[in-house]
N, C-alpha and C. Protein backbone atom coordinates (compact mmCIF):
# COMPACT_ATOMS: atom_id res chain seq x y z
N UNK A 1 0.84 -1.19 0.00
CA UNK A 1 0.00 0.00 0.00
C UNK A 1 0.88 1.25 0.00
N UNK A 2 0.42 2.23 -0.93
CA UNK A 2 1.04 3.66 -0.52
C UNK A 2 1.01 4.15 0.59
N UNK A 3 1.54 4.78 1.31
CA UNK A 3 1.14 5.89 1.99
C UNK A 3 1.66 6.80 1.71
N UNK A 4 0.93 7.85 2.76
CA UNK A 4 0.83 9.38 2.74
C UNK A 4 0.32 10.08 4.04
N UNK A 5 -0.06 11.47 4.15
CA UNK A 5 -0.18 12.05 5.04
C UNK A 5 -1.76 11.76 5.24
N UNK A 6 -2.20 11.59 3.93
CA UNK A 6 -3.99 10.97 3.36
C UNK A 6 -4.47 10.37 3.64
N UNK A 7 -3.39 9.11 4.01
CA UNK A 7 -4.51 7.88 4.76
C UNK A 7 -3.47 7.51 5.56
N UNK A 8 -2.96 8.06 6.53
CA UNK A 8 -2.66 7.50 7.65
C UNK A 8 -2.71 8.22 8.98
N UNK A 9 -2.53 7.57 10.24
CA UNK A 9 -2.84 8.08 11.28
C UNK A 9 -2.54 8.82 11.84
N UNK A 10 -3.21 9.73 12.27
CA UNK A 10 -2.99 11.09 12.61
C UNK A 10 -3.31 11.32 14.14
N UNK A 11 -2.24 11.87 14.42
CA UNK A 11 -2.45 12.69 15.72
C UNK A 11 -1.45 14.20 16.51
N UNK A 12 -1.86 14.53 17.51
CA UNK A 12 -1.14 15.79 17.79
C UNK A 12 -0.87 15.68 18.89
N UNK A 13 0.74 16.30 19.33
CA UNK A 13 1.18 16.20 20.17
C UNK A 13 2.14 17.58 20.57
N UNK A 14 2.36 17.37 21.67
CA UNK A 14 3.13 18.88 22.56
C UNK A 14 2.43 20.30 22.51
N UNK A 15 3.03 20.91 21.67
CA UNK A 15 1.89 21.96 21.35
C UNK A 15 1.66 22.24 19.97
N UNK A 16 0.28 21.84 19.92
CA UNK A 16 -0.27 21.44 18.28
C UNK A 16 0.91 21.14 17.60
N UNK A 17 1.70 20.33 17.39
CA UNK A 17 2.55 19.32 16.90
C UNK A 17 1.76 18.26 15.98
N UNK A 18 1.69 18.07 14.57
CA UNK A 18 1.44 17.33 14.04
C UNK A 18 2.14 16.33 13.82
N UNK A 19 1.88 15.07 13.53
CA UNK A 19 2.35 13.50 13.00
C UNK A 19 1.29 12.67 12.72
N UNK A 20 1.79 11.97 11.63
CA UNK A 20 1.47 11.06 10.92
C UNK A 20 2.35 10.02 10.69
N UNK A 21 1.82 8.39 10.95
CA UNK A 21 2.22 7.33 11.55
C UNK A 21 2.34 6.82 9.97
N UNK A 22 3.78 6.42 8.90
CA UNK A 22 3.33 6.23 7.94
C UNK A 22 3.74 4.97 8.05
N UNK A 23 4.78 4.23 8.77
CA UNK A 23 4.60 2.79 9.35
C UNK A 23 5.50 2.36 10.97
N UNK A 24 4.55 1.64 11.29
CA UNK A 24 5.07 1.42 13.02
C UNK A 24 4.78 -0.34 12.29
N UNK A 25 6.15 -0.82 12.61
CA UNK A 25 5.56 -2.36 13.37
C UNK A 25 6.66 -2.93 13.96
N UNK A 26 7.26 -2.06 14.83
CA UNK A 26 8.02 -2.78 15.74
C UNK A 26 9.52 -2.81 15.55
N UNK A 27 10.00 -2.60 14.60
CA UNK A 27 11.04 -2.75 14.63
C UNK A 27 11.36 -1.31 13.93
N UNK A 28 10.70 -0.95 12.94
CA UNK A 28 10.95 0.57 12.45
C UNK A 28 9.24 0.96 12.91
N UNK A 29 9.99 2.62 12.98
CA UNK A 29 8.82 3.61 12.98
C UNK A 29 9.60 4.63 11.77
N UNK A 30 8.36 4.85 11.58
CA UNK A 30 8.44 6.30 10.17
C UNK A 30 7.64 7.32 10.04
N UNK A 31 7.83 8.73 10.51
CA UNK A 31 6.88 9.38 10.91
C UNK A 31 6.86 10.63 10.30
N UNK A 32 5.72 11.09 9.87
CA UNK A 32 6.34 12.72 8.92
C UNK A 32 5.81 14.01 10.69
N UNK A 33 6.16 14.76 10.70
CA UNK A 33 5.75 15.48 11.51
C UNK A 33 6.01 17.20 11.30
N UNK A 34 5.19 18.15 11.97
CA UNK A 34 4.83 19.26 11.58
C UNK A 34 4.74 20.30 13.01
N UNK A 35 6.22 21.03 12.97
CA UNK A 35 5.77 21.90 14.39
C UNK A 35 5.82 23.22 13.91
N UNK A 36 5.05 23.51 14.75
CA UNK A 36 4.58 25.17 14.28
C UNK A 36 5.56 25.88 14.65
N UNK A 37 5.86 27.29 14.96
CA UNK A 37 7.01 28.27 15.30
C UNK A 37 6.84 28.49 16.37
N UNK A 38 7.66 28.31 17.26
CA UNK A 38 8.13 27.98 18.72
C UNK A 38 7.85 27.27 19.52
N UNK A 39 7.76 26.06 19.03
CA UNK A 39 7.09 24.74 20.00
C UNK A 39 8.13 23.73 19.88
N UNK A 40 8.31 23.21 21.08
CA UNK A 40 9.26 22.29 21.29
C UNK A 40 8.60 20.68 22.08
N UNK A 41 9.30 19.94 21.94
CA UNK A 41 9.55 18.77 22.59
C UNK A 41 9.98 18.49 23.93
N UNK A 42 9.45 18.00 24.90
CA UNK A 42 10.58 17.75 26.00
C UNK A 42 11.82 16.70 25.88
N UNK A 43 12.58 17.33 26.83
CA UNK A 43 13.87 16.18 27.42
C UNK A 43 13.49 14.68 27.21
N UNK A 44 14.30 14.01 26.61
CA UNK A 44 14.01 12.53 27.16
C UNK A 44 15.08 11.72 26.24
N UNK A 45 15.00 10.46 26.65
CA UNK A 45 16.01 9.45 25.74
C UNK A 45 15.11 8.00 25.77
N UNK A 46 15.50 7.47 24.32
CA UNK A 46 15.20 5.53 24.71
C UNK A 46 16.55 4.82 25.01
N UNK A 47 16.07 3.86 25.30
CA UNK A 47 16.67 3.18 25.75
C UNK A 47 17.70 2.42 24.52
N UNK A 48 16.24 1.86 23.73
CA UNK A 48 17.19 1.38 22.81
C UNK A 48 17.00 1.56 21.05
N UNK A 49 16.15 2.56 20.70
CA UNK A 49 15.66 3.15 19.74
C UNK A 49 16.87 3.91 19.27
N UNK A 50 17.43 3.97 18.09
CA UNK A 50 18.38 5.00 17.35
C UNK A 50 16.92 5.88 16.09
N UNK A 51 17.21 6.70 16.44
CA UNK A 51 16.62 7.79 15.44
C UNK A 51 16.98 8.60 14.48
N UNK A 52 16.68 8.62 13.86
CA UNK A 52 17.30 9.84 12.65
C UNK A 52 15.84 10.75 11.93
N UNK A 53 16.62 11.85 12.10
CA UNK A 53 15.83 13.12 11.62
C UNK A 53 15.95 13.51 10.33
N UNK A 54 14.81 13.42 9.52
CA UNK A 54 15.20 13.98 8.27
C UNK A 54 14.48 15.36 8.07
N UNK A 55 15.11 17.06 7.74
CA UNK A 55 14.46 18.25 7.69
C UNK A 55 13.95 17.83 6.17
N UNK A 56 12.54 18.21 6.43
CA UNK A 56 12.15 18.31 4.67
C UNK A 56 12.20 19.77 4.19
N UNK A 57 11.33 20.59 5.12
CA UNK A 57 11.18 21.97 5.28
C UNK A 57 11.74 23.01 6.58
N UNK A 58 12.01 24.02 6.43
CA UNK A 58 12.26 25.10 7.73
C UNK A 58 13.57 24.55 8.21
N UNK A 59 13.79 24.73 9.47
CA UNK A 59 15.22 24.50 10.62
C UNK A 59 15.23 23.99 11.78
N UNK A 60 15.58 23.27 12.25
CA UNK A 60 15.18 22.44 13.45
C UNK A 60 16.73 23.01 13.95
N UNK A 61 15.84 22.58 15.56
CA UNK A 61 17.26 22.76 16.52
C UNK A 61 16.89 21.33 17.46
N UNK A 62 18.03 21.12 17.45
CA UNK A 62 18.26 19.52 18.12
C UNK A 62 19.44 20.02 19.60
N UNK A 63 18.82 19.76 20.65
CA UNK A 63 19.50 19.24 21.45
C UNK A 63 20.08 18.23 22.25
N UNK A 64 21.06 17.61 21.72
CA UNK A 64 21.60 16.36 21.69
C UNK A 64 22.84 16.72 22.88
N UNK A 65 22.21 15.73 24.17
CA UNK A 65 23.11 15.79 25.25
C UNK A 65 24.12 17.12 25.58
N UNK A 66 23.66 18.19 25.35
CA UNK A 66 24.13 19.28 26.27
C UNK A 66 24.77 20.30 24.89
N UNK A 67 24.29 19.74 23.72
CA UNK A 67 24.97 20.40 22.69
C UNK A 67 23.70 20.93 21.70
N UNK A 68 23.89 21.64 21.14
CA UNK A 68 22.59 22.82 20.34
C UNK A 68 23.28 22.38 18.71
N UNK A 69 22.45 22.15 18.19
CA UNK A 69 22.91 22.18 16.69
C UNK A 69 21.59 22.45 15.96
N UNK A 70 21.76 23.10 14.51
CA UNK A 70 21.02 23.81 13.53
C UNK A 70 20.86 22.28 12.18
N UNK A 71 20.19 22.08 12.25
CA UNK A 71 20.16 21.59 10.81
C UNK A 71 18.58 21.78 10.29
N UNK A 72 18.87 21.85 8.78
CA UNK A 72 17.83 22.52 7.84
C UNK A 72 17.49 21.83 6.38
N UNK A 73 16.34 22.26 5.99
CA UNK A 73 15.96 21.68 5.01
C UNK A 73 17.14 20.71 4.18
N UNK A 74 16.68 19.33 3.83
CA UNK A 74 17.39 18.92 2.81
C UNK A 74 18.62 18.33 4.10
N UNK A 75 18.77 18.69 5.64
CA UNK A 75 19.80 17.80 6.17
C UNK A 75 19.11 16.85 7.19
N UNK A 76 20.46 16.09 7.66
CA UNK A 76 19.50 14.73 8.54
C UNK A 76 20.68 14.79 9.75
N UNK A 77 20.34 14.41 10.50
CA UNK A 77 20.84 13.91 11.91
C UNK A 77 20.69 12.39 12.72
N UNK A 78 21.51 11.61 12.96
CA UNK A 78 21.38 10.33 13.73
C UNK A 78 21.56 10.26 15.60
N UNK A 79 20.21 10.27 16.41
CA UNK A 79 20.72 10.27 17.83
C UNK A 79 20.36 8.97 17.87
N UNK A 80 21.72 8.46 18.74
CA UNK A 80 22.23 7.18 19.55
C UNK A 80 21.18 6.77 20.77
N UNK A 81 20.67 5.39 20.72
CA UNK A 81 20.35 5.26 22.13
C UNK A 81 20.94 5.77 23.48
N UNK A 82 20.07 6.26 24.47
CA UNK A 82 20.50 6.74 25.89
C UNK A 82 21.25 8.05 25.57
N UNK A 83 20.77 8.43 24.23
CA UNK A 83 21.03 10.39 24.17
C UNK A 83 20.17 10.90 24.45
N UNK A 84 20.31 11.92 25.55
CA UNK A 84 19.00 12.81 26.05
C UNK A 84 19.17 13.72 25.14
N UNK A 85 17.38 14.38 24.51
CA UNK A 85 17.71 15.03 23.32
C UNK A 85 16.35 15.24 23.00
N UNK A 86 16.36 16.40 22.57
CA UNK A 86 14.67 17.16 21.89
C UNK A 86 14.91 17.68 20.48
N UNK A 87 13.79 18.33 20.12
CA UNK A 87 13.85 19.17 18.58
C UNK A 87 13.28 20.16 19.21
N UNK A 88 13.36 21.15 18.48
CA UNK A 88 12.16 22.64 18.68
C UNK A 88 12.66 22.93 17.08
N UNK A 89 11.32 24.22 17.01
CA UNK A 89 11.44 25.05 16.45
C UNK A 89 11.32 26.29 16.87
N UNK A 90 12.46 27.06 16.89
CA UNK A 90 13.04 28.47 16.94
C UNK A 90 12.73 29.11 15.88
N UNK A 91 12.28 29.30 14.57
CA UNK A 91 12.19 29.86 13.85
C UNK A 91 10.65 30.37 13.69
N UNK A 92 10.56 31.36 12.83
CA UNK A 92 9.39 31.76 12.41
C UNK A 92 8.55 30.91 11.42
N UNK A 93 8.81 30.38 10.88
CA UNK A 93 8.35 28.86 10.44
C UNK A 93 7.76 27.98 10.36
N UNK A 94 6.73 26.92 10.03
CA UNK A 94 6.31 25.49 10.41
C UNK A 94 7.62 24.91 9.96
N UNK A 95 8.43 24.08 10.77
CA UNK A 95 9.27 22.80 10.71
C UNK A 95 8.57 21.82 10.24
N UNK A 96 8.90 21.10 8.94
CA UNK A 96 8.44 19.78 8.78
C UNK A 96 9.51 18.73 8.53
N UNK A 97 9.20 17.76 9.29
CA UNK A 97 10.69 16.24 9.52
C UNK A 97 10.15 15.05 9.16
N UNK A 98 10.82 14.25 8.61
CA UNK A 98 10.78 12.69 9.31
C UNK A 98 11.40 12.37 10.40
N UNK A 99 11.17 11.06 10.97
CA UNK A 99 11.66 10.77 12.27
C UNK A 99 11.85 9.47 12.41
N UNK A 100 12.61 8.71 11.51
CA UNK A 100 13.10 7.03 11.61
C UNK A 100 13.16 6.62 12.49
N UNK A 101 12.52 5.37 13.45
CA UNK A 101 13.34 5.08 14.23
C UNK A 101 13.37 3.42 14.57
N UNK A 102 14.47 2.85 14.56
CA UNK A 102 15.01 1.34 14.80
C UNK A 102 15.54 0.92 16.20
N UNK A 103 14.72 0.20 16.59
CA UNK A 103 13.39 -0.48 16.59
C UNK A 103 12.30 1.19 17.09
N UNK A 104 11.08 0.92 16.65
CA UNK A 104 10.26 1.98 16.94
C UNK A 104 10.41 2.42 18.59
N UNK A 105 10.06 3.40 18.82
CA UNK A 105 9.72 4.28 20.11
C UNK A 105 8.88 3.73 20.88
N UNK A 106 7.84 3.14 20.50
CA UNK A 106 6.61 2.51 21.48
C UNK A 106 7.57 1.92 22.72
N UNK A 107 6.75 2.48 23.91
CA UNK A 107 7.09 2.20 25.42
C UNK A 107 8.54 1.80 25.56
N UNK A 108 9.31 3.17 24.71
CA UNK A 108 11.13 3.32 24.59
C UNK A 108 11.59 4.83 25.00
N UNK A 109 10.73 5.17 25.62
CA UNK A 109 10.51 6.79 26.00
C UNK A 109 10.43 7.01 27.43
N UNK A 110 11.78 7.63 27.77
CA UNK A 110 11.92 7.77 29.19
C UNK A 110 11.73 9.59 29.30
N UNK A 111 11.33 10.65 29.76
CA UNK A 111 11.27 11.88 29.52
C UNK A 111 12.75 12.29 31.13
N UNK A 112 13.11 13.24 30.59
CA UNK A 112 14.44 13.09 32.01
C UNK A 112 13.78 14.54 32.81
C-alpha cells in the first residue's frame, strides 16, 4: 500500500505538533511530523531506539546531550540510544521532519 499524510494516522502532540504514523511495526517507525514556530519537545532518551531526523522543510534545533545544533531543510541527523535530546522550532516557520526510528519508540521513552 502507498502511503501518505492521506490515509494514515494522525495525531497531535506537545503543542499542536502534528504527526502522521506512515509505518510502526516494531522494529521501524516512520513518521512525517509538523511543528509550528516555537514549540518544542521535551527532554528525554530511549533506551534502545536509534533515530534519525530527516528536515524536509524550515530548521530544526536539536539538542543532543548538552549540545545545540542547527540543521535545515534537505539535512539529517542520527541520535544514539541513551542520548538525552529534543527538537524545537526556533524559527518563524512550520518545521516539517521525518523521524526514523530502529526499533520503533513505542514504550522506549523515558522523559528526564
Amino acid at each position: 500500500m502507498i502511503q501518505s499524510k492521506d490515509n494514515s494516522e494522525h495525531y497531535i502532540w506537545g503543542e499542536n505538533c502534528d504527526s502522521w504514523i506512515l509505518k510502526n511495526d516494531g522494529k521501524l517507525s516512520v513518521k512525517q511530523e509538523i511543528m509550528p514556530s516555537g514549540t518544542s519537545e521535551k527532554l528525554h532518551f530511549h533506551h534502545f531506539a536509534e533515530q534519525f531526523f530527516y528536515i524536509l522543510k524550515g530548521k530544526a534545533v536539536l539538542f543532543i546531550d548538552d549540545e545545540k545544533l542547527s540543521v535545515k531543510g534537505g539535512e539529517s541527523i542520527t541520535i544514539t540510544p541513551k542520548s538525552k535530546h529534543y527538537i524545537a522550532n526556533e524559527s518563524d516557520e512550520d518545521l516539517e521532519f521525518l523521524v526514523i526510528s530502529s526499533p520503533s519508540t513505542d514504550n522506549d521513552r523515558t522523559e528526564v
